[in-house]
N, C-alpha and C. Protein backbone atom coordinates (compact mmCIF):
# COMPACT_ATOMS: atom_id res chain seq x y z
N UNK A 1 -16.90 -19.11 20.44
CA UNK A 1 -17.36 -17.79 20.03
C UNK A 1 -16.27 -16.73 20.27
N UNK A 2 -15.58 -16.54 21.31
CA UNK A 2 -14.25 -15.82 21.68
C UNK A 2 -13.68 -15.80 21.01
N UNK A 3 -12.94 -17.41 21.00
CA UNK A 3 -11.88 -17.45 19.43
C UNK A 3 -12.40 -17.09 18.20
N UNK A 4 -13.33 -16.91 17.84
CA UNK A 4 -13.91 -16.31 16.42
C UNK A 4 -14.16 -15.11 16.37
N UNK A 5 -14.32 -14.40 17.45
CA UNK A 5 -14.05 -12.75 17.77
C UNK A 5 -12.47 -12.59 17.57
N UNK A 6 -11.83 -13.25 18.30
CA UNK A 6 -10.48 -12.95 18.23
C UNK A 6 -9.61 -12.83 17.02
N UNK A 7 -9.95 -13.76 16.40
CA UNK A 7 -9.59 -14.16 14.81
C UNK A 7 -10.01 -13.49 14.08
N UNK A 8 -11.23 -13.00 13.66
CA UNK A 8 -11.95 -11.87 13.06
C UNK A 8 -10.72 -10.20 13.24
N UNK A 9 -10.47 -10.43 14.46
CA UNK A 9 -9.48 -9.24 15.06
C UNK A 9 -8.77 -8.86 14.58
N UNK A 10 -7.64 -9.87 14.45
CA UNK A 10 -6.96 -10.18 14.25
C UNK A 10 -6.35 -9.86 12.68
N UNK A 11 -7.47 -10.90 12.06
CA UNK A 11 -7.37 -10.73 10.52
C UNK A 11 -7.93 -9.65 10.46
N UNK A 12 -8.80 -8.93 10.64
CA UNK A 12 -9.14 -7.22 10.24
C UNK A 12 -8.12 -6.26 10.46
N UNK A 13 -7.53 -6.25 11.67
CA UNK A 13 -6.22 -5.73 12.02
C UNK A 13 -5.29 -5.95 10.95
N UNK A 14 -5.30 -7.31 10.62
CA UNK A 14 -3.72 -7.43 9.69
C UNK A 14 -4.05 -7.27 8.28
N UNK A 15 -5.52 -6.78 7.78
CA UNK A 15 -5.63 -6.09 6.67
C UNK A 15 -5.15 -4.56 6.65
N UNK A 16 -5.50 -4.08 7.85
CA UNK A 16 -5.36 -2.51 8.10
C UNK A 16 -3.90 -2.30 7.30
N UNK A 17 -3.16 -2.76 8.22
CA UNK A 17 -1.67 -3.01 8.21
C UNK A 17 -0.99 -3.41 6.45
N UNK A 18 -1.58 -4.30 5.69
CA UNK A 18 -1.58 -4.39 4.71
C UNK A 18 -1.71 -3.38 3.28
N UNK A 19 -3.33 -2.61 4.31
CA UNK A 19 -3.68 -1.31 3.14
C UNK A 19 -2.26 -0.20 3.22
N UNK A 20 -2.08 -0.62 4.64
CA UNK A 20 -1.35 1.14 4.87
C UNK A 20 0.08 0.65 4.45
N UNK A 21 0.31 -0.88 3.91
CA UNK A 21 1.90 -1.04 3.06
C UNK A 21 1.43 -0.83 1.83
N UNK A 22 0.47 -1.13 1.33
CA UNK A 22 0.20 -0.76 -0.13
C UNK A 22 0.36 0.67 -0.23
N UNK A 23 -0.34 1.24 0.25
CA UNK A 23 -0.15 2.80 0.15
C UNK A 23 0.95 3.16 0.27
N UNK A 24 2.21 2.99 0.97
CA UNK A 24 3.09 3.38 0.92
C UNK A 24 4.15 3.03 0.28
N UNK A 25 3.89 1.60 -0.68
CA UNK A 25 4.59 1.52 -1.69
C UNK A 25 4.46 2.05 -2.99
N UNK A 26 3.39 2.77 -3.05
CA UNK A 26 3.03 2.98 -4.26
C UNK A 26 3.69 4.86 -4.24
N UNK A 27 4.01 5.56 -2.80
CA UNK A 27 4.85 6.78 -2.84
C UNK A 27 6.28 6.30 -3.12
N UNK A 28 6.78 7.75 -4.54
CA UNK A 28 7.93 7.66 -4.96
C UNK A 28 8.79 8.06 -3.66
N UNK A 29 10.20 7.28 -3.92
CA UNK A 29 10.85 7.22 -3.04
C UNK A 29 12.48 7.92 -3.66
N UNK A 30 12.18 8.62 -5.11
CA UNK A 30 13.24 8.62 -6.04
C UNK A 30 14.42 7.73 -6.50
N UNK A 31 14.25 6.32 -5.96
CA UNK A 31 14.78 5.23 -6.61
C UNK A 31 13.56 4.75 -7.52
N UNK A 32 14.10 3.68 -8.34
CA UNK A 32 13.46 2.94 -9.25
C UNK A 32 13.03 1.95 -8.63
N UNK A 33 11.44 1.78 -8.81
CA UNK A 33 10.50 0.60 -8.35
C UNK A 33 9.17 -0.13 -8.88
N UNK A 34 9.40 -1.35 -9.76
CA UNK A 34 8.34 -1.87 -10.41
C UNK A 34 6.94 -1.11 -9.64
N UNK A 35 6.72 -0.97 -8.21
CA UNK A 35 5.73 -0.89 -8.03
C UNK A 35 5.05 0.58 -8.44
N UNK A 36 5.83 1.47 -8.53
CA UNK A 36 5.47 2.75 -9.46
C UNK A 36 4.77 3.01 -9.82
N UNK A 37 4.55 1.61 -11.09
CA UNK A 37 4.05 1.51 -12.65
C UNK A 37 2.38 0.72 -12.26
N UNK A 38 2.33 0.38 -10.85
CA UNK A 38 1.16 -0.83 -10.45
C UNK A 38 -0.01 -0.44 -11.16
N UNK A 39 -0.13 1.24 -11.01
CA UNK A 39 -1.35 1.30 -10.88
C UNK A 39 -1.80 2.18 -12.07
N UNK A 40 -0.79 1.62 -13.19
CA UNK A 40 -1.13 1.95 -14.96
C UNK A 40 -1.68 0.76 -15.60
N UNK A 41 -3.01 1.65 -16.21
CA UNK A 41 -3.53 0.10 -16.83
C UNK A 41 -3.38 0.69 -18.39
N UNK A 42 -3.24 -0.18 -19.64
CA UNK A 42 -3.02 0.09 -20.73
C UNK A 42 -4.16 -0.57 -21.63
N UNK A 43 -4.41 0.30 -22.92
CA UNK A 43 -5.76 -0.19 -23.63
C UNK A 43 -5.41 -1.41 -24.17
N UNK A 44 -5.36 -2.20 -24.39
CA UNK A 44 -5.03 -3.48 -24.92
C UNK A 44 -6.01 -4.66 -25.63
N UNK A 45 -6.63 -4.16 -26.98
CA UNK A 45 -7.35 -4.55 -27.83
C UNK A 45 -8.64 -4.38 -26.93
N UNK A 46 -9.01 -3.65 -26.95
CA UNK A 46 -10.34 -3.34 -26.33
C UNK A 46 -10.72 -3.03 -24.77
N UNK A 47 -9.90 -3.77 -24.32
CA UNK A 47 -9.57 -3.78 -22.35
C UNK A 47 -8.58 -3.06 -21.56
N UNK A 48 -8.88 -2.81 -21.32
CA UNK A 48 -8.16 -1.68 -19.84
C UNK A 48 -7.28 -3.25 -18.99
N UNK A 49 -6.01 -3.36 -19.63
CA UNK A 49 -5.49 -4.19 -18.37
C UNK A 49 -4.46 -4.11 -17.43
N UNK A 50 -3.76 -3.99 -16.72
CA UNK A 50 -2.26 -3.59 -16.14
C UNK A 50 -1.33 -3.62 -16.38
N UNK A 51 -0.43 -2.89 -16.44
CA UNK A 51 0.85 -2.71 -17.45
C UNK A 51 1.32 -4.39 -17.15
N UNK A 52 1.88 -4.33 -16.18
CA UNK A 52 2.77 -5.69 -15.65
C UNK A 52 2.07 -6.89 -16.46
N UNK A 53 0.63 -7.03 -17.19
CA UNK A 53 -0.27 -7.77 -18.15
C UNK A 53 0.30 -7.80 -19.45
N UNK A 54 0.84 -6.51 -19.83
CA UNK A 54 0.91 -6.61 -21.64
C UNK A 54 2.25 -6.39 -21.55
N UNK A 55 3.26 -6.47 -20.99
CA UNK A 55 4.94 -6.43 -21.12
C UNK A 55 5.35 -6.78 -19.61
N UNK A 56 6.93 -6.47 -19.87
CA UNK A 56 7.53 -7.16 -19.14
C UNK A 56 7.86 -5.79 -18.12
N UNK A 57 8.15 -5.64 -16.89
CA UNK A 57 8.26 -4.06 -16.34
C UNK A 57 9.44 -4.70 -15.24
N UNK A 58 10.77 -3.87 -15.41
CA UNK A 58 11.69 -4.09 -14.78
C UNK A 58 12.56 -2.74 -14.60
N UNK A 59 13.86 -3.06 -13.91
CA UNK A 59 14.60 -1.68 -13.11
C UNK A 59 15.69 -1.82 -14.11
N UNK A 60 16.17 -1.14 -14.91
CA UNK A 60 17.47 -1.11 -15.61
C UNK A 60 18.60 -0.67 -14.16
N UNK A 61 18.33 0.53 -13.84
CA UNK A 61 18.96 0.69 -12.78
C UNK A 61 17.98 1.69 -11.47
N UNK A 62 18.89 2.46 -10.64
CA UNK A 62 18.11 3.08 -9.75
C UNK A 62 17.60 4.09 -10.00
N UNK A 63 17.56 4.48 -11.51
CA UNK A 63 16.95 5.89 -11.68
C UNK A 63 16.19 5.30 -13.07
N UNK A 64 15.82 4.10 -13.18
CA UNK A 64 15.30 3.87 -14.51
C UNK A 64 14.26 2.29 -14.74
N UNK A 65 13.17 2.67 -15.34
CA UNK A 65 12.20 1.61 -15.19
C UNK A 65 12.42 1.76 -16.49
N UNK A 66 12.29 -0.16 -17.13
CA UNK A 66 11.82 -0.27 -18.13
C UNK A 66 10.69 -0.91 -18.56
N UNK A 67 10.42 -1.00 -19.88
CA UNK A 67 8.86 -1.62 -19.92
C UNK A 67 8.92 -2.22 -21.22
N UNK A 68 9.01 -3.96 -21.68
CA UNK A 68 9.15 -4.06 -22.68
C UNK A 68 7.92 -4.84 -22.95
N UNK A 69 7.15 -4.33 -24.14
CA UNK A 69 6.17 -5.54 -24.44
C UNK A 69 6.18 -6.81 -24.89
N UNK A 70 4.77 -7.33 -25.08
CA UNK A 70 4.77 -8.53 -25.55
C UNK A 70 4.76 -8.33 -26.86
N UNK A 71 3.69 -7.67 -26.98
CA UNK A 71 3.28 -6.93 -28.27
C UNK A 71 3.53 -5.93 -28.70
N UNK A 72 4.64 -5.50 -29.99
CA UNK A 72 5.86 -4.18 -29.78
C UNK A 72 4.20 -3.84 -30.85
N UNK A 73 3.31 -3.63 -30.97
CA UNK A 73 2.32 -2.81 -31.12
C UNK A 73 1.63 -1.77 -29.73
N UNK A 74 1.39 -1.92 -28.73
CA UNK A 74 1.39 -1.77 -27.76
C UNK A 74 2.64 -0.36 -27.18
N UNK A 75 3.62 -0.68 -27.88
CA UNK A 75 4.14 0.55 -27.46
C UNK A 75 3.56 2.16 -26.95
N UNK A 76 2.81 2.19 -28.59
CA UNK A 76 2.42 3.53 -28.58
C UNK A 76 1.37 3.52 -26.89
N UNK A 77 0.26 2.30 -26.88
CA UNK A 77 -0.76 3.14 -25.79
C UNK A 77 0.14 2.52 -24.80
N UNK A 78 1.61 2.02 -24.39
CA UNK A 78 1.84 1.98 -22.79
C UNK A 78 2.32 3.32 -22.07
N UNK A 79 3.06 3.91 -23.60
CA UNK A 79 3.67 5.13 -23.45
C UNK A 79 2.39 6.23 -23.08
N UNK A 80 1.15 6.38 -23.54
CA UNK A 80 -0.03 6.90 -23.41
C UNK A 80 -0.25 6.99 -22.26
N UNK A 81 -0.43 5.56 -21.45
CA UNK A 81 -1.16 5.30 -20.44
C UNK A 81 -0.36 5.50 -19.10
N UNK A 82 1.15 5.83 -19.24
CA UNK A 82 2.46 6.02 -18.64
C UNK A 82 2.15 7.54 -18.20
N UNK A 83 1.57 8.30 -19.04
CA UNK A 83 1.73 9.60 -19.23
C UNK A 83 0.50 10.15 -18.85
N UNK A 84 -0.66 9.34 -18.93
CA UNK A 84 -2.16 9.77 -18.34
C UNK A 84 -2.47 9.08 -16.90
N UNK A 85 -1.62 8.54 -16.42
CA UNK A 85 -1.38 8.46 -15.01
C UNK A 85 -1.07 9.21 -14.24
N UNK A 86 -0.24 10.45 -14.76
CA UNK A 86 -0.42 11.48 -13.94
C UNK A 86 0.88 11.12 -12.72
N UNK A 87 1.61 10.33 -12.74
CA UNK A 87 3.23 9.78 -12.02
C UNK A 87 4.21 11.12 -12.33
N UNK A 88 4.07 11.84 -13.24
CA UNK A 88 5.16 12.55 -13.19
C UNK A 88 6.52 12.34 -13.90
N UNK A 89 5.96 11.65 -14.50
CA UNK A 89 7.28 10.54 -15.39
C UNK A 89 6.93 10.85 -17.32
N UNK A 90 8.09 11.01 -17.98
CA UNK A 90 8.11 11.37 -18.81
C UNK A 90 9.20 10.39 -19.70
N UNK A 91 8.02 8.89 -20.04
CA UNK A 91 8.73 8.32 -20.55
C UNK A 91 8.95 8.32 -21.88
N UNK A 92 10.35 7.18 -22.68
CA UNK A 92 10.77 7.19 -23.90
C UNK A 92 10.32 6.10 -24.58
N UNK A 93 10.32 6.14 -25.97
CA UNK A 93 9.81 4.90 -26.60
C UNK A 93 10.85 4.73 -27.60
N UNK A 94 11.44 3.84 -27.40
CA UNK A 94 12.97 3.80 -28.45
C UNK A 94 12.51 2.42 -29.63
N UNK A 95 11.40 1.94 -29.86
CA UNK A 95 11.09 0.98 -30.69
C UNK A 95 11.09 -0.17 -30.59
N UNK A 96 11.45 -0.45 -29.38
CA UNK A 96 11.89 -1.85 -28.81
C UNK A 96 11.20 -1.89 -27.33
N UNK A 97 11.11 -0.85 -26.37
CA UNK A 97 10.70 -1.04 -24.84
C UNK A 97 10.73 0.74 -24.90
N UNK A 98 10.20 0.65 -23.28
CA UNK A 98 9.79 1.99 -23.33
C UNK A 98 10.77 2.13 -21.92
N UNK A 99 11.54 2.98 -21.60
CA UNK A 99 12.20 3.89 -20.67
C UNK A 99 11.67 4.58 -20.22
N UNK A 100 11.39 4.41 -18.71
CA UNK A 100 10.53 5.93 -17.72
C UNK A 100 12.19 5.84 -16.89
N UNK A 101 12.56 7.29 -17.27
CA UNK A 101 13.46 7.82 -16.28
C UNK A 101 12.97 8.30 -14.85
N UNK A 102 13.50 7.71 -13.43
CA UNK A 102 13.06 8.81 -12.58
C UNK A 102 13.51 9.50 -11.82
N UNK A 103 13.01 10.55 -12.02
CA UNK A 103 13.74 12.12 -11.56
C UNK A 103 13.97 12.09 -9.68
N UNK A 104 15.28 12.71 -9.69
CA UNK A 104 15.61 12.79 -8.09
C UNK A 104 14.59 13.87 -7.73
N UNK A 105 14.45 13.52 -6.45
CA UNK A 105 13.05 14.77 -5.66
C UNK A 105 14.10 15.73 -4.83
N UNK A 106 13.52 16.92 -4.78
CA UNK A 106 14.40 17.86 -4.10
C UNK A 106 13.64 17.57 -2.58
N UNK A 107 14.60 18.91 -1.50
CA UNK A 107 13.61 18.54 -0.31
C UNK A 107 12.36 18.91 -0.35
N UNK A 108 11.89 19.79 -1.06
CA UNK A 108 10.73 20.12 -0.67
C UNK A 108 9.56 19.13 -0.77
N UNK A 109 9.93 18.80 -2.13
CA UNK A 109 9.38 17.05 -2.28
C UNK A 109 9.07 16.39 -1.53
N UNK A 110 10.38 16.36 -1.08
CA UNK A 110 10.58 14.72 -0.25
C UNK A 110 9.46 15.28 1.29
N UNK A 111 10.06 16.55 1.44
CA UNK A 111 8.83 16.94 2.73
C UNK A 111 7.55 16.28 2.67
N UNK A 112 7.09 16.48 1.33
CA UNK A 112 5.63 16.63 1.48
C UNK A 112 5.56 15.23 1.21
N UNK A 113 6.11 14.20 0.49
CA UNK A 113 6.17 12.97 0.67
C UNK A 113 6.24 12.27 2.17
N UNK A 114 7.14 13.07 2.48
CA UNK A 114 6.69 12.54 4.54
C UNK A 114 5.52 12.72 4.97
N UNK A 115 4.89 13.52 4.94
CA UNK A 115 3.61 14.01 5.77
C UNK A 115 2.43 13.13 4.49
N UNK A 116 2.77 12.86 3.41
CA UNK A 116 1.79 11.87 2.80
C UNK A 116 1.78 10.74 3.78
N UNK A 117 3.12 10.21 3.96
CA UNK A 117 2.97 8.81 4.73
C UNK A 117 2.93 8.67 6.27
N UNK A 118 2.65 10.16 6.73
CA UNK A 118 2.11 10.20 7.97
C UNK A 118 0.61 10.26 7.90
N UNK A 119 0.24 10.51 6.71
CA UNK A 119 -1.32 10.69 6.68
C UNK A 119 -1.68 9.22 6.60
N UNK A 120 -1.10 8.86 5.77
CA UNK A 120 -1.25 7.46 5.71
C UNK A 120 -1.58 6.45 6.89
N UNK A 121 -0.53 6.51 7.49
CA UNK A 121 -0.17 5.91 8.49
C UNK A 121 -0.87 6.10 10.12
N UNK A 122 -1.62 7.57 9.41
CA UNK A 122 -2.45 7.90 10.88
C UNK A 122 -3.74 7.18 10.31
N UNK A 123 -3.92 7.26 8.87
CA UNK A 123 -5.46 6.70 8.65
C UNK A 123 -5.59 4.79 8.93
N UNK A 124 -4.21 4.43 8.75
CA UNK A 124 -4.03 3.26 9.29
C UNK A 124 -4.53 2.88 10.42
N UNK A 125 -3.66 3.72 11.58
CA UNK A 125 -4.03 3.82 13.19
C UNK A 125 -5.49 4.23 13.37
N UNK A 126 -6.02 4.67 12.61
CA UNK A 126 -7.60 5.16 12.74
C UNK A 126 -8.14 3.89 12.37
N UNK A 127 -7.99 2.96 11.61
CA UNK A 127 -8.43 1.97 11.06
C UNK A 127 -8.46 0.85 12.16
N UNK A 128 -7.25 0.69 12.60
CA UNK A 128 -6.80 -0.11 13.65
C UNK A 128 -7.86 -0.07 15.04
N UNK A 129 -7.82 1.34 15.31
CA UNK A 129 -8.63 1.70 16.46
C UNK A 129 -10.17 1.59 16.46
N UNK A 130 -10.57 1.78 15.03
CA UNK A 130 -12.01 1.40 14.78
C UNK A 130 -12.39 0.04 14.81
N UNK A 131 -11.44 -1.24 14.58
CA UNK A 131 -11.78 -2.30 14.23
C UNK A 131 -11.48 -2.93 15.90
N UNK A 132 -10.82 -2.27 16.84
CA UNK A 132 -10.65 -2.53 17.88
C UNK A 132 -12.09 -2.42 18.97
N UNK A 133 -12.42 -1.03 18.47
CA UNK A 133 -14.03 -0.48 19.11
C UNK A 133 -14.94 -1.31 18.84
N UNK A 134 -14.97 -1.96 17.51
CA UNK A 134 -16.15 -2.56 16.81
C UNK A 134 -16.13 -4.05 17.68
N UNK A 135 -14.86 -4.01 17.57
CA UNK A 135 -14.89 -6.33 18.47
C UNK A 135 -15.26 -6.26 19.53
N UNK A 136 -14.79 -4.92 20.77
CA UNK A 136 -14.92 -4.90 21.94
C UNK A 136 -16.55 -4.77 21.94
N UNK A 137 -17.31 -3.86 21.16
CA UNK A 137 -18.63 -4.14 21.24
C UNK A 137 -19.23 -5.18 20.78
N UNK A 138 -18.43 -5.94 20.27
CA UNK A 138 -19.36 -7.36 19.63
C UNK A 138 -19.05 -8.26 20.75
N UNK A 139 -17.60 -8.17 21.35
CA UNK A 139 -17.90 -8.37 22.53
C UNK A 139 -18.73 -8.90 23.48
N UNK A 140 -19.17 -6.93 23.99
CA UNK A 140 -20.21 -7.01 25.03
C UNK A 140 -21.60 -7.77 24.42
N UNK A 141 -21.65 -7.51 23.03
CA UNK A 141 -23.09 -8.15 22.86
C UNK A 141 -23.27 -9.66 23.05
N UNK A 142 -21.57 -9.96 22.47
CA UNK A 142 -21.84 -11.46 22.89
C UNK A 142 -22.30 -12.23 23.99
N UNK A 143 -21.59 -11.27 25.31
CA UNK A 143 -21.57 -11.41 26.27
C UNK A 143 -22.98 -11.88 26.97
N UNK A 144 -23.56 -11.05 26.37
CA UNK A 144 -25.06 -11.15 27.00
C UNK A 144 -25.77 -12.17 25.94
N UNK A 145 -25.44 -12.23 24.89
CA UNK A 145 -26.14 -13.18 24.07
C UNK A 145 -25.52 -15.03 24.09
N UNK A 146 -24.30 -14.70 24.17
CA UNK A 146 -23.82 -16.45 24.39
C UNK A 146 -23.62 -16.84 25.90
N UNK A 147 -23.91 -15.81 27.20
CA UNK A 147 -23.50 -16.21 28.01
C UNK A 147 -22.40 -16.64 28.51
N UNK A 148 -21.65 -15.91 28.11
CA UNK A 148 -20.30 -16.06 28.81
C UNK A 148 -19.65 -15.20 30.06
N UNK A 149 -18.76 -15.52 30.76
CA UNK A 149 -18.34 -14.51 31.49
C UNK A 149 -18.04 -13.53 31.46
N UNK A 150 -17.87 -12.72 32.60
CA UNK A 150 -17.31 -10.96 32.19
C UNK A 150 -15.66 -11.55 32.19
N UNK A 151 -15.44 -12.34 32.93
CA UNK A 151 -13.70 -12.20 33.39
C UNK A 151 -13.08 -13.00 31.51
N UNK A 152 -14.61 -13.65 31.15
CA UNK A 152 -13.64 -14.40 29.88
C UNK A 152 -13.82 -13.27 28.66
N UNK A 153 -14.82 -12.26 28.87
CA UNK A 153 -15.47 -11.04 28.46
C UNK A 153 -14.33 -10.07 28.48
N UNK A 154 -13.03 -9.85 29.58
CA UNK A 154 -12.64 -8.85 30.22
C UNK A 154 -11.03 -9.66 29.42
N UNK A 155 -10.58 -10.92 29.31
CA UNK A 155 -9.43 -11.37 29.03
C UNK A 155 -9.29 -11.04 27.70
N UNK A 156 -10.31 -11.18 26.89
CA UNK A 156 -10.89 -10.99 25.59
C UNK A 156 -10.73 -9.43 24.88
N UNK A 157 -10.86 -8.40 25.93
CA UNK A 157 -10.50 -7.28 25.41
C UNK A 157 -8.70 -6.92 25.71
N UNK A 158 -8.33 -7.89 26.71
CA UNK A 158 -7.14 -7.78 26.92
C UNK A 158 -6.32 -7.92 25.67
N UNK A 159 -7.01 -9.39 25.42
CA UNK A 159 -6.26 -10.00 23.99
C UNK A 159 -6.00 -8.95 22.74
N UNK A 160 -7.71 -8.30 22.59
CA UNK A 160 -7.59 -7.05 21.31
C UNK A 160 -7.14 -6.36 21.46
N UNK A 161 -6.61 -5.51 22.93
CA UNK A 161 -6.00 -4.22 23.09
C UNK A 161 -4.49 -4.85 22.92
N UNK A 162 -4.04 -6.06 23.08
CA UNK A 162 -2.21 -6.59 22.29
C UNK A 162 -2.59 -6.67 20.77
N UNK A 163 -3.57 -7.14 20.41
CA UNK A 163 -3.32 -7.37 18.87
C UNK A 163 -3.66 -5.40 18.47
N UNK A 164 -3.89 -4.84 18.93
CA UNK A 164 -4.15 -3.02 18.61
C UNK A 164 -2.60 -2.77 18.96
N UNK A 165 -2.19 -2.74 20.00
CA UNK A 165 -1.06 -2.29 20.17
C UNK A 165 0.03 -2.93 19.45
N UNK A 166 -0.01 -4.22 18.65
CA UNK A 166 1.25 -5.05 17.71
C UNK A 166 0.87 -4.15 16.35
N UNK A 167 -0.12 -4.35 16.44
CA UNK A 167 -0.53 -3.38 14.51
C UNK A 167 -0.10 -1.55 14.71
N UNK A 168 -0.30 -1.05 16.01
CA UNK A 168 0.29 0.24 15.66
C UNK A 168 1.51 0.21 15.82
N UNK A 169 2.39 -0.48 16.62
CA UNK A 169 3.47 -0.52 16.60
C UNK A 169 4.17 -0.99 15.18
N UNK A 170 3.48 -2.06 14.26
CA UNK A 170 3.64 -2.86 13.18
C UNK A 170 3.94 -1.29 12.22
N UNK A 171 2.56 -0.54 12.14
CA UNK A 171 2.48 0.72 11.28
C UNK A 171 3.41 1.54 11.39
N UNK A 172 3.81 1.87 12.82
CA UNK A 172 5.14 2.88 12.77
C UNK A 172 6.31 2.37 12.30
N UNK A 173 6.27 1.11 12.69
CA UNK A 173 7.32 0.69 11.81
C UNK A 173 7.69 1.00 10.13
N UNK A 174 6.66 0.94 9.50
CA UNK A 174 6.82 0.72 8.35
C UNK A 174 6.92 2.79 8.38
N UNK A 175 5.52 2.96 8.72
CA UNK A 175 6.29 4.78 8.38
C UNK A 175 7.74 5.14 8.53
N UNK A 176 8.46 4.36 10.07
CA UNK A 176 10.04 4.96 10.07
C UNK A 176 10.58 4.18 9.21
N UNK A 177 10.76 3.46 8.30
CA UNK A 177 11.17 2.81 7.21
C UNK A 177 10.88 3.54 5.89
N UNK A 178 9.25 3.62 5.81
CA UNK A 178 9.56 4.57 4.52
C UNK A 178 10.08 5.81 4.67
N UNK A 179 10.04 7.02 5.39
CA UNK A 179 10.54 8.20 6.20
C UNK A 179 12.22 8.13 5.64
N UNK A 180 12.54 7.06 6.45
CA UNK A 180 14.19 7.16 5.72
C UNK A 180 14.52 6.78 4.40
N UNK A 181 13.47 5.88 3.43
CA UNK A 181 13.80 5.47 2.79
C UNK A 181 13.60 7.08 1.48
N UNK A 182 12.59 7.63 1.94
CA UNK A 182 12.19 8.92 1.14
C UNK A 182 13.28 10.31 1.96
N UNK A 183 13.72 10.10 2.63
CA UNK A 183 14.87 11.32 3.01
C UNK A 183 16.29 10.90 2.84
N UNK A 184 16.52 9.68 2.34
CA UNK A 184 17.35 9.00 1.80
C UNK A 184 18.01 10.09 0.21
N UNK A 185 19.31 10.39 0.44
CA UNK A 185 19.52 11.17 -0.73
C UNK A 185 20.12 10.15 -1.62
């Protein structure tokens, strides 16, 4: 029963950690990054599906995503759906693939791009700390319900308060990584 508290922990913890890299890949960093484009879906004969679904989405270089379809019909709604995403990107459609140029961020930008991925990164640590509260009380209930010891009761919160402290440490990591990677000129 311990080990299945623990594990539960564990893996809830290392989802936290997961959400709060998604989130922070998906902030521009003013280089060029397939993941940019993740979260454009395009009409595609009737269905809403994800760009990376109906073409091919790659980096020409560091200031330039391209997007070539499968189906050079498709052009017109990727360019649509590029542009009703609301990214900030003002791409081209040259008849063949579509070009999203992307624009360098000034500082002020990039400021407020930091304090996004501190928000981030605190809602992470909030996440972390909740899923920590929640085991330690499943815990105690166990405690009294499977009969186990306090001292195997007491090692047990030891264990969650290292796997809490590897995931916030895990999270800052990744904030001082993106941090430089977005004040990066």
């Amino acid at each position: 029963m311990l080990k299945d508290i623990l594990k539960e922990t564990e893996t809830r913890m290392h989802k936290a950690i997961e959400s709060v890299r998604s989130e922070l890949i998906r902030i521009r960093t003013g280089k060029a990054t397939t993941a940019l484009l993740d979260t454009v879906k395009v009409e595609s004969y009737g269905s809403m599906m994800p760009l990376n679904q109906v073409g091919t989405v790659s980096i020409a270089d560091i200031h330039m995503i391209t997007v070539t379809p499968w189906d050079k019909n498709l052009l017109g709604p990727i360019d649509k759906a590029i542009m009703a995403a609301n990214l900030g990107f003002n791409p081209s459609n040259d008849g063949t693939m579509i070009r999203v140029p992307i624009p360098p961020l000034n500082e002020e930008r990039r400021r407020e791009l930091v304090k996004l991925t501190k928000k981030f990164g605190e809602e992470g640590k909030i996440a972390v700390r909740n899923i920590r509260r929640d085991e330690i009380e499943h815990l105690k209930k166990s405690e009294k319900d499977e009969h186990f010891s306090e001292d195997e009761r007491k090692r047990a919160e030891l264990e969650i308060q290292k796997y809490t402290d590897k995931a916030i440490k895990d999270i800052d990591s990744l904030l001082a990584a993106k941090e430089k990677e977005i004040m990066e000129v």
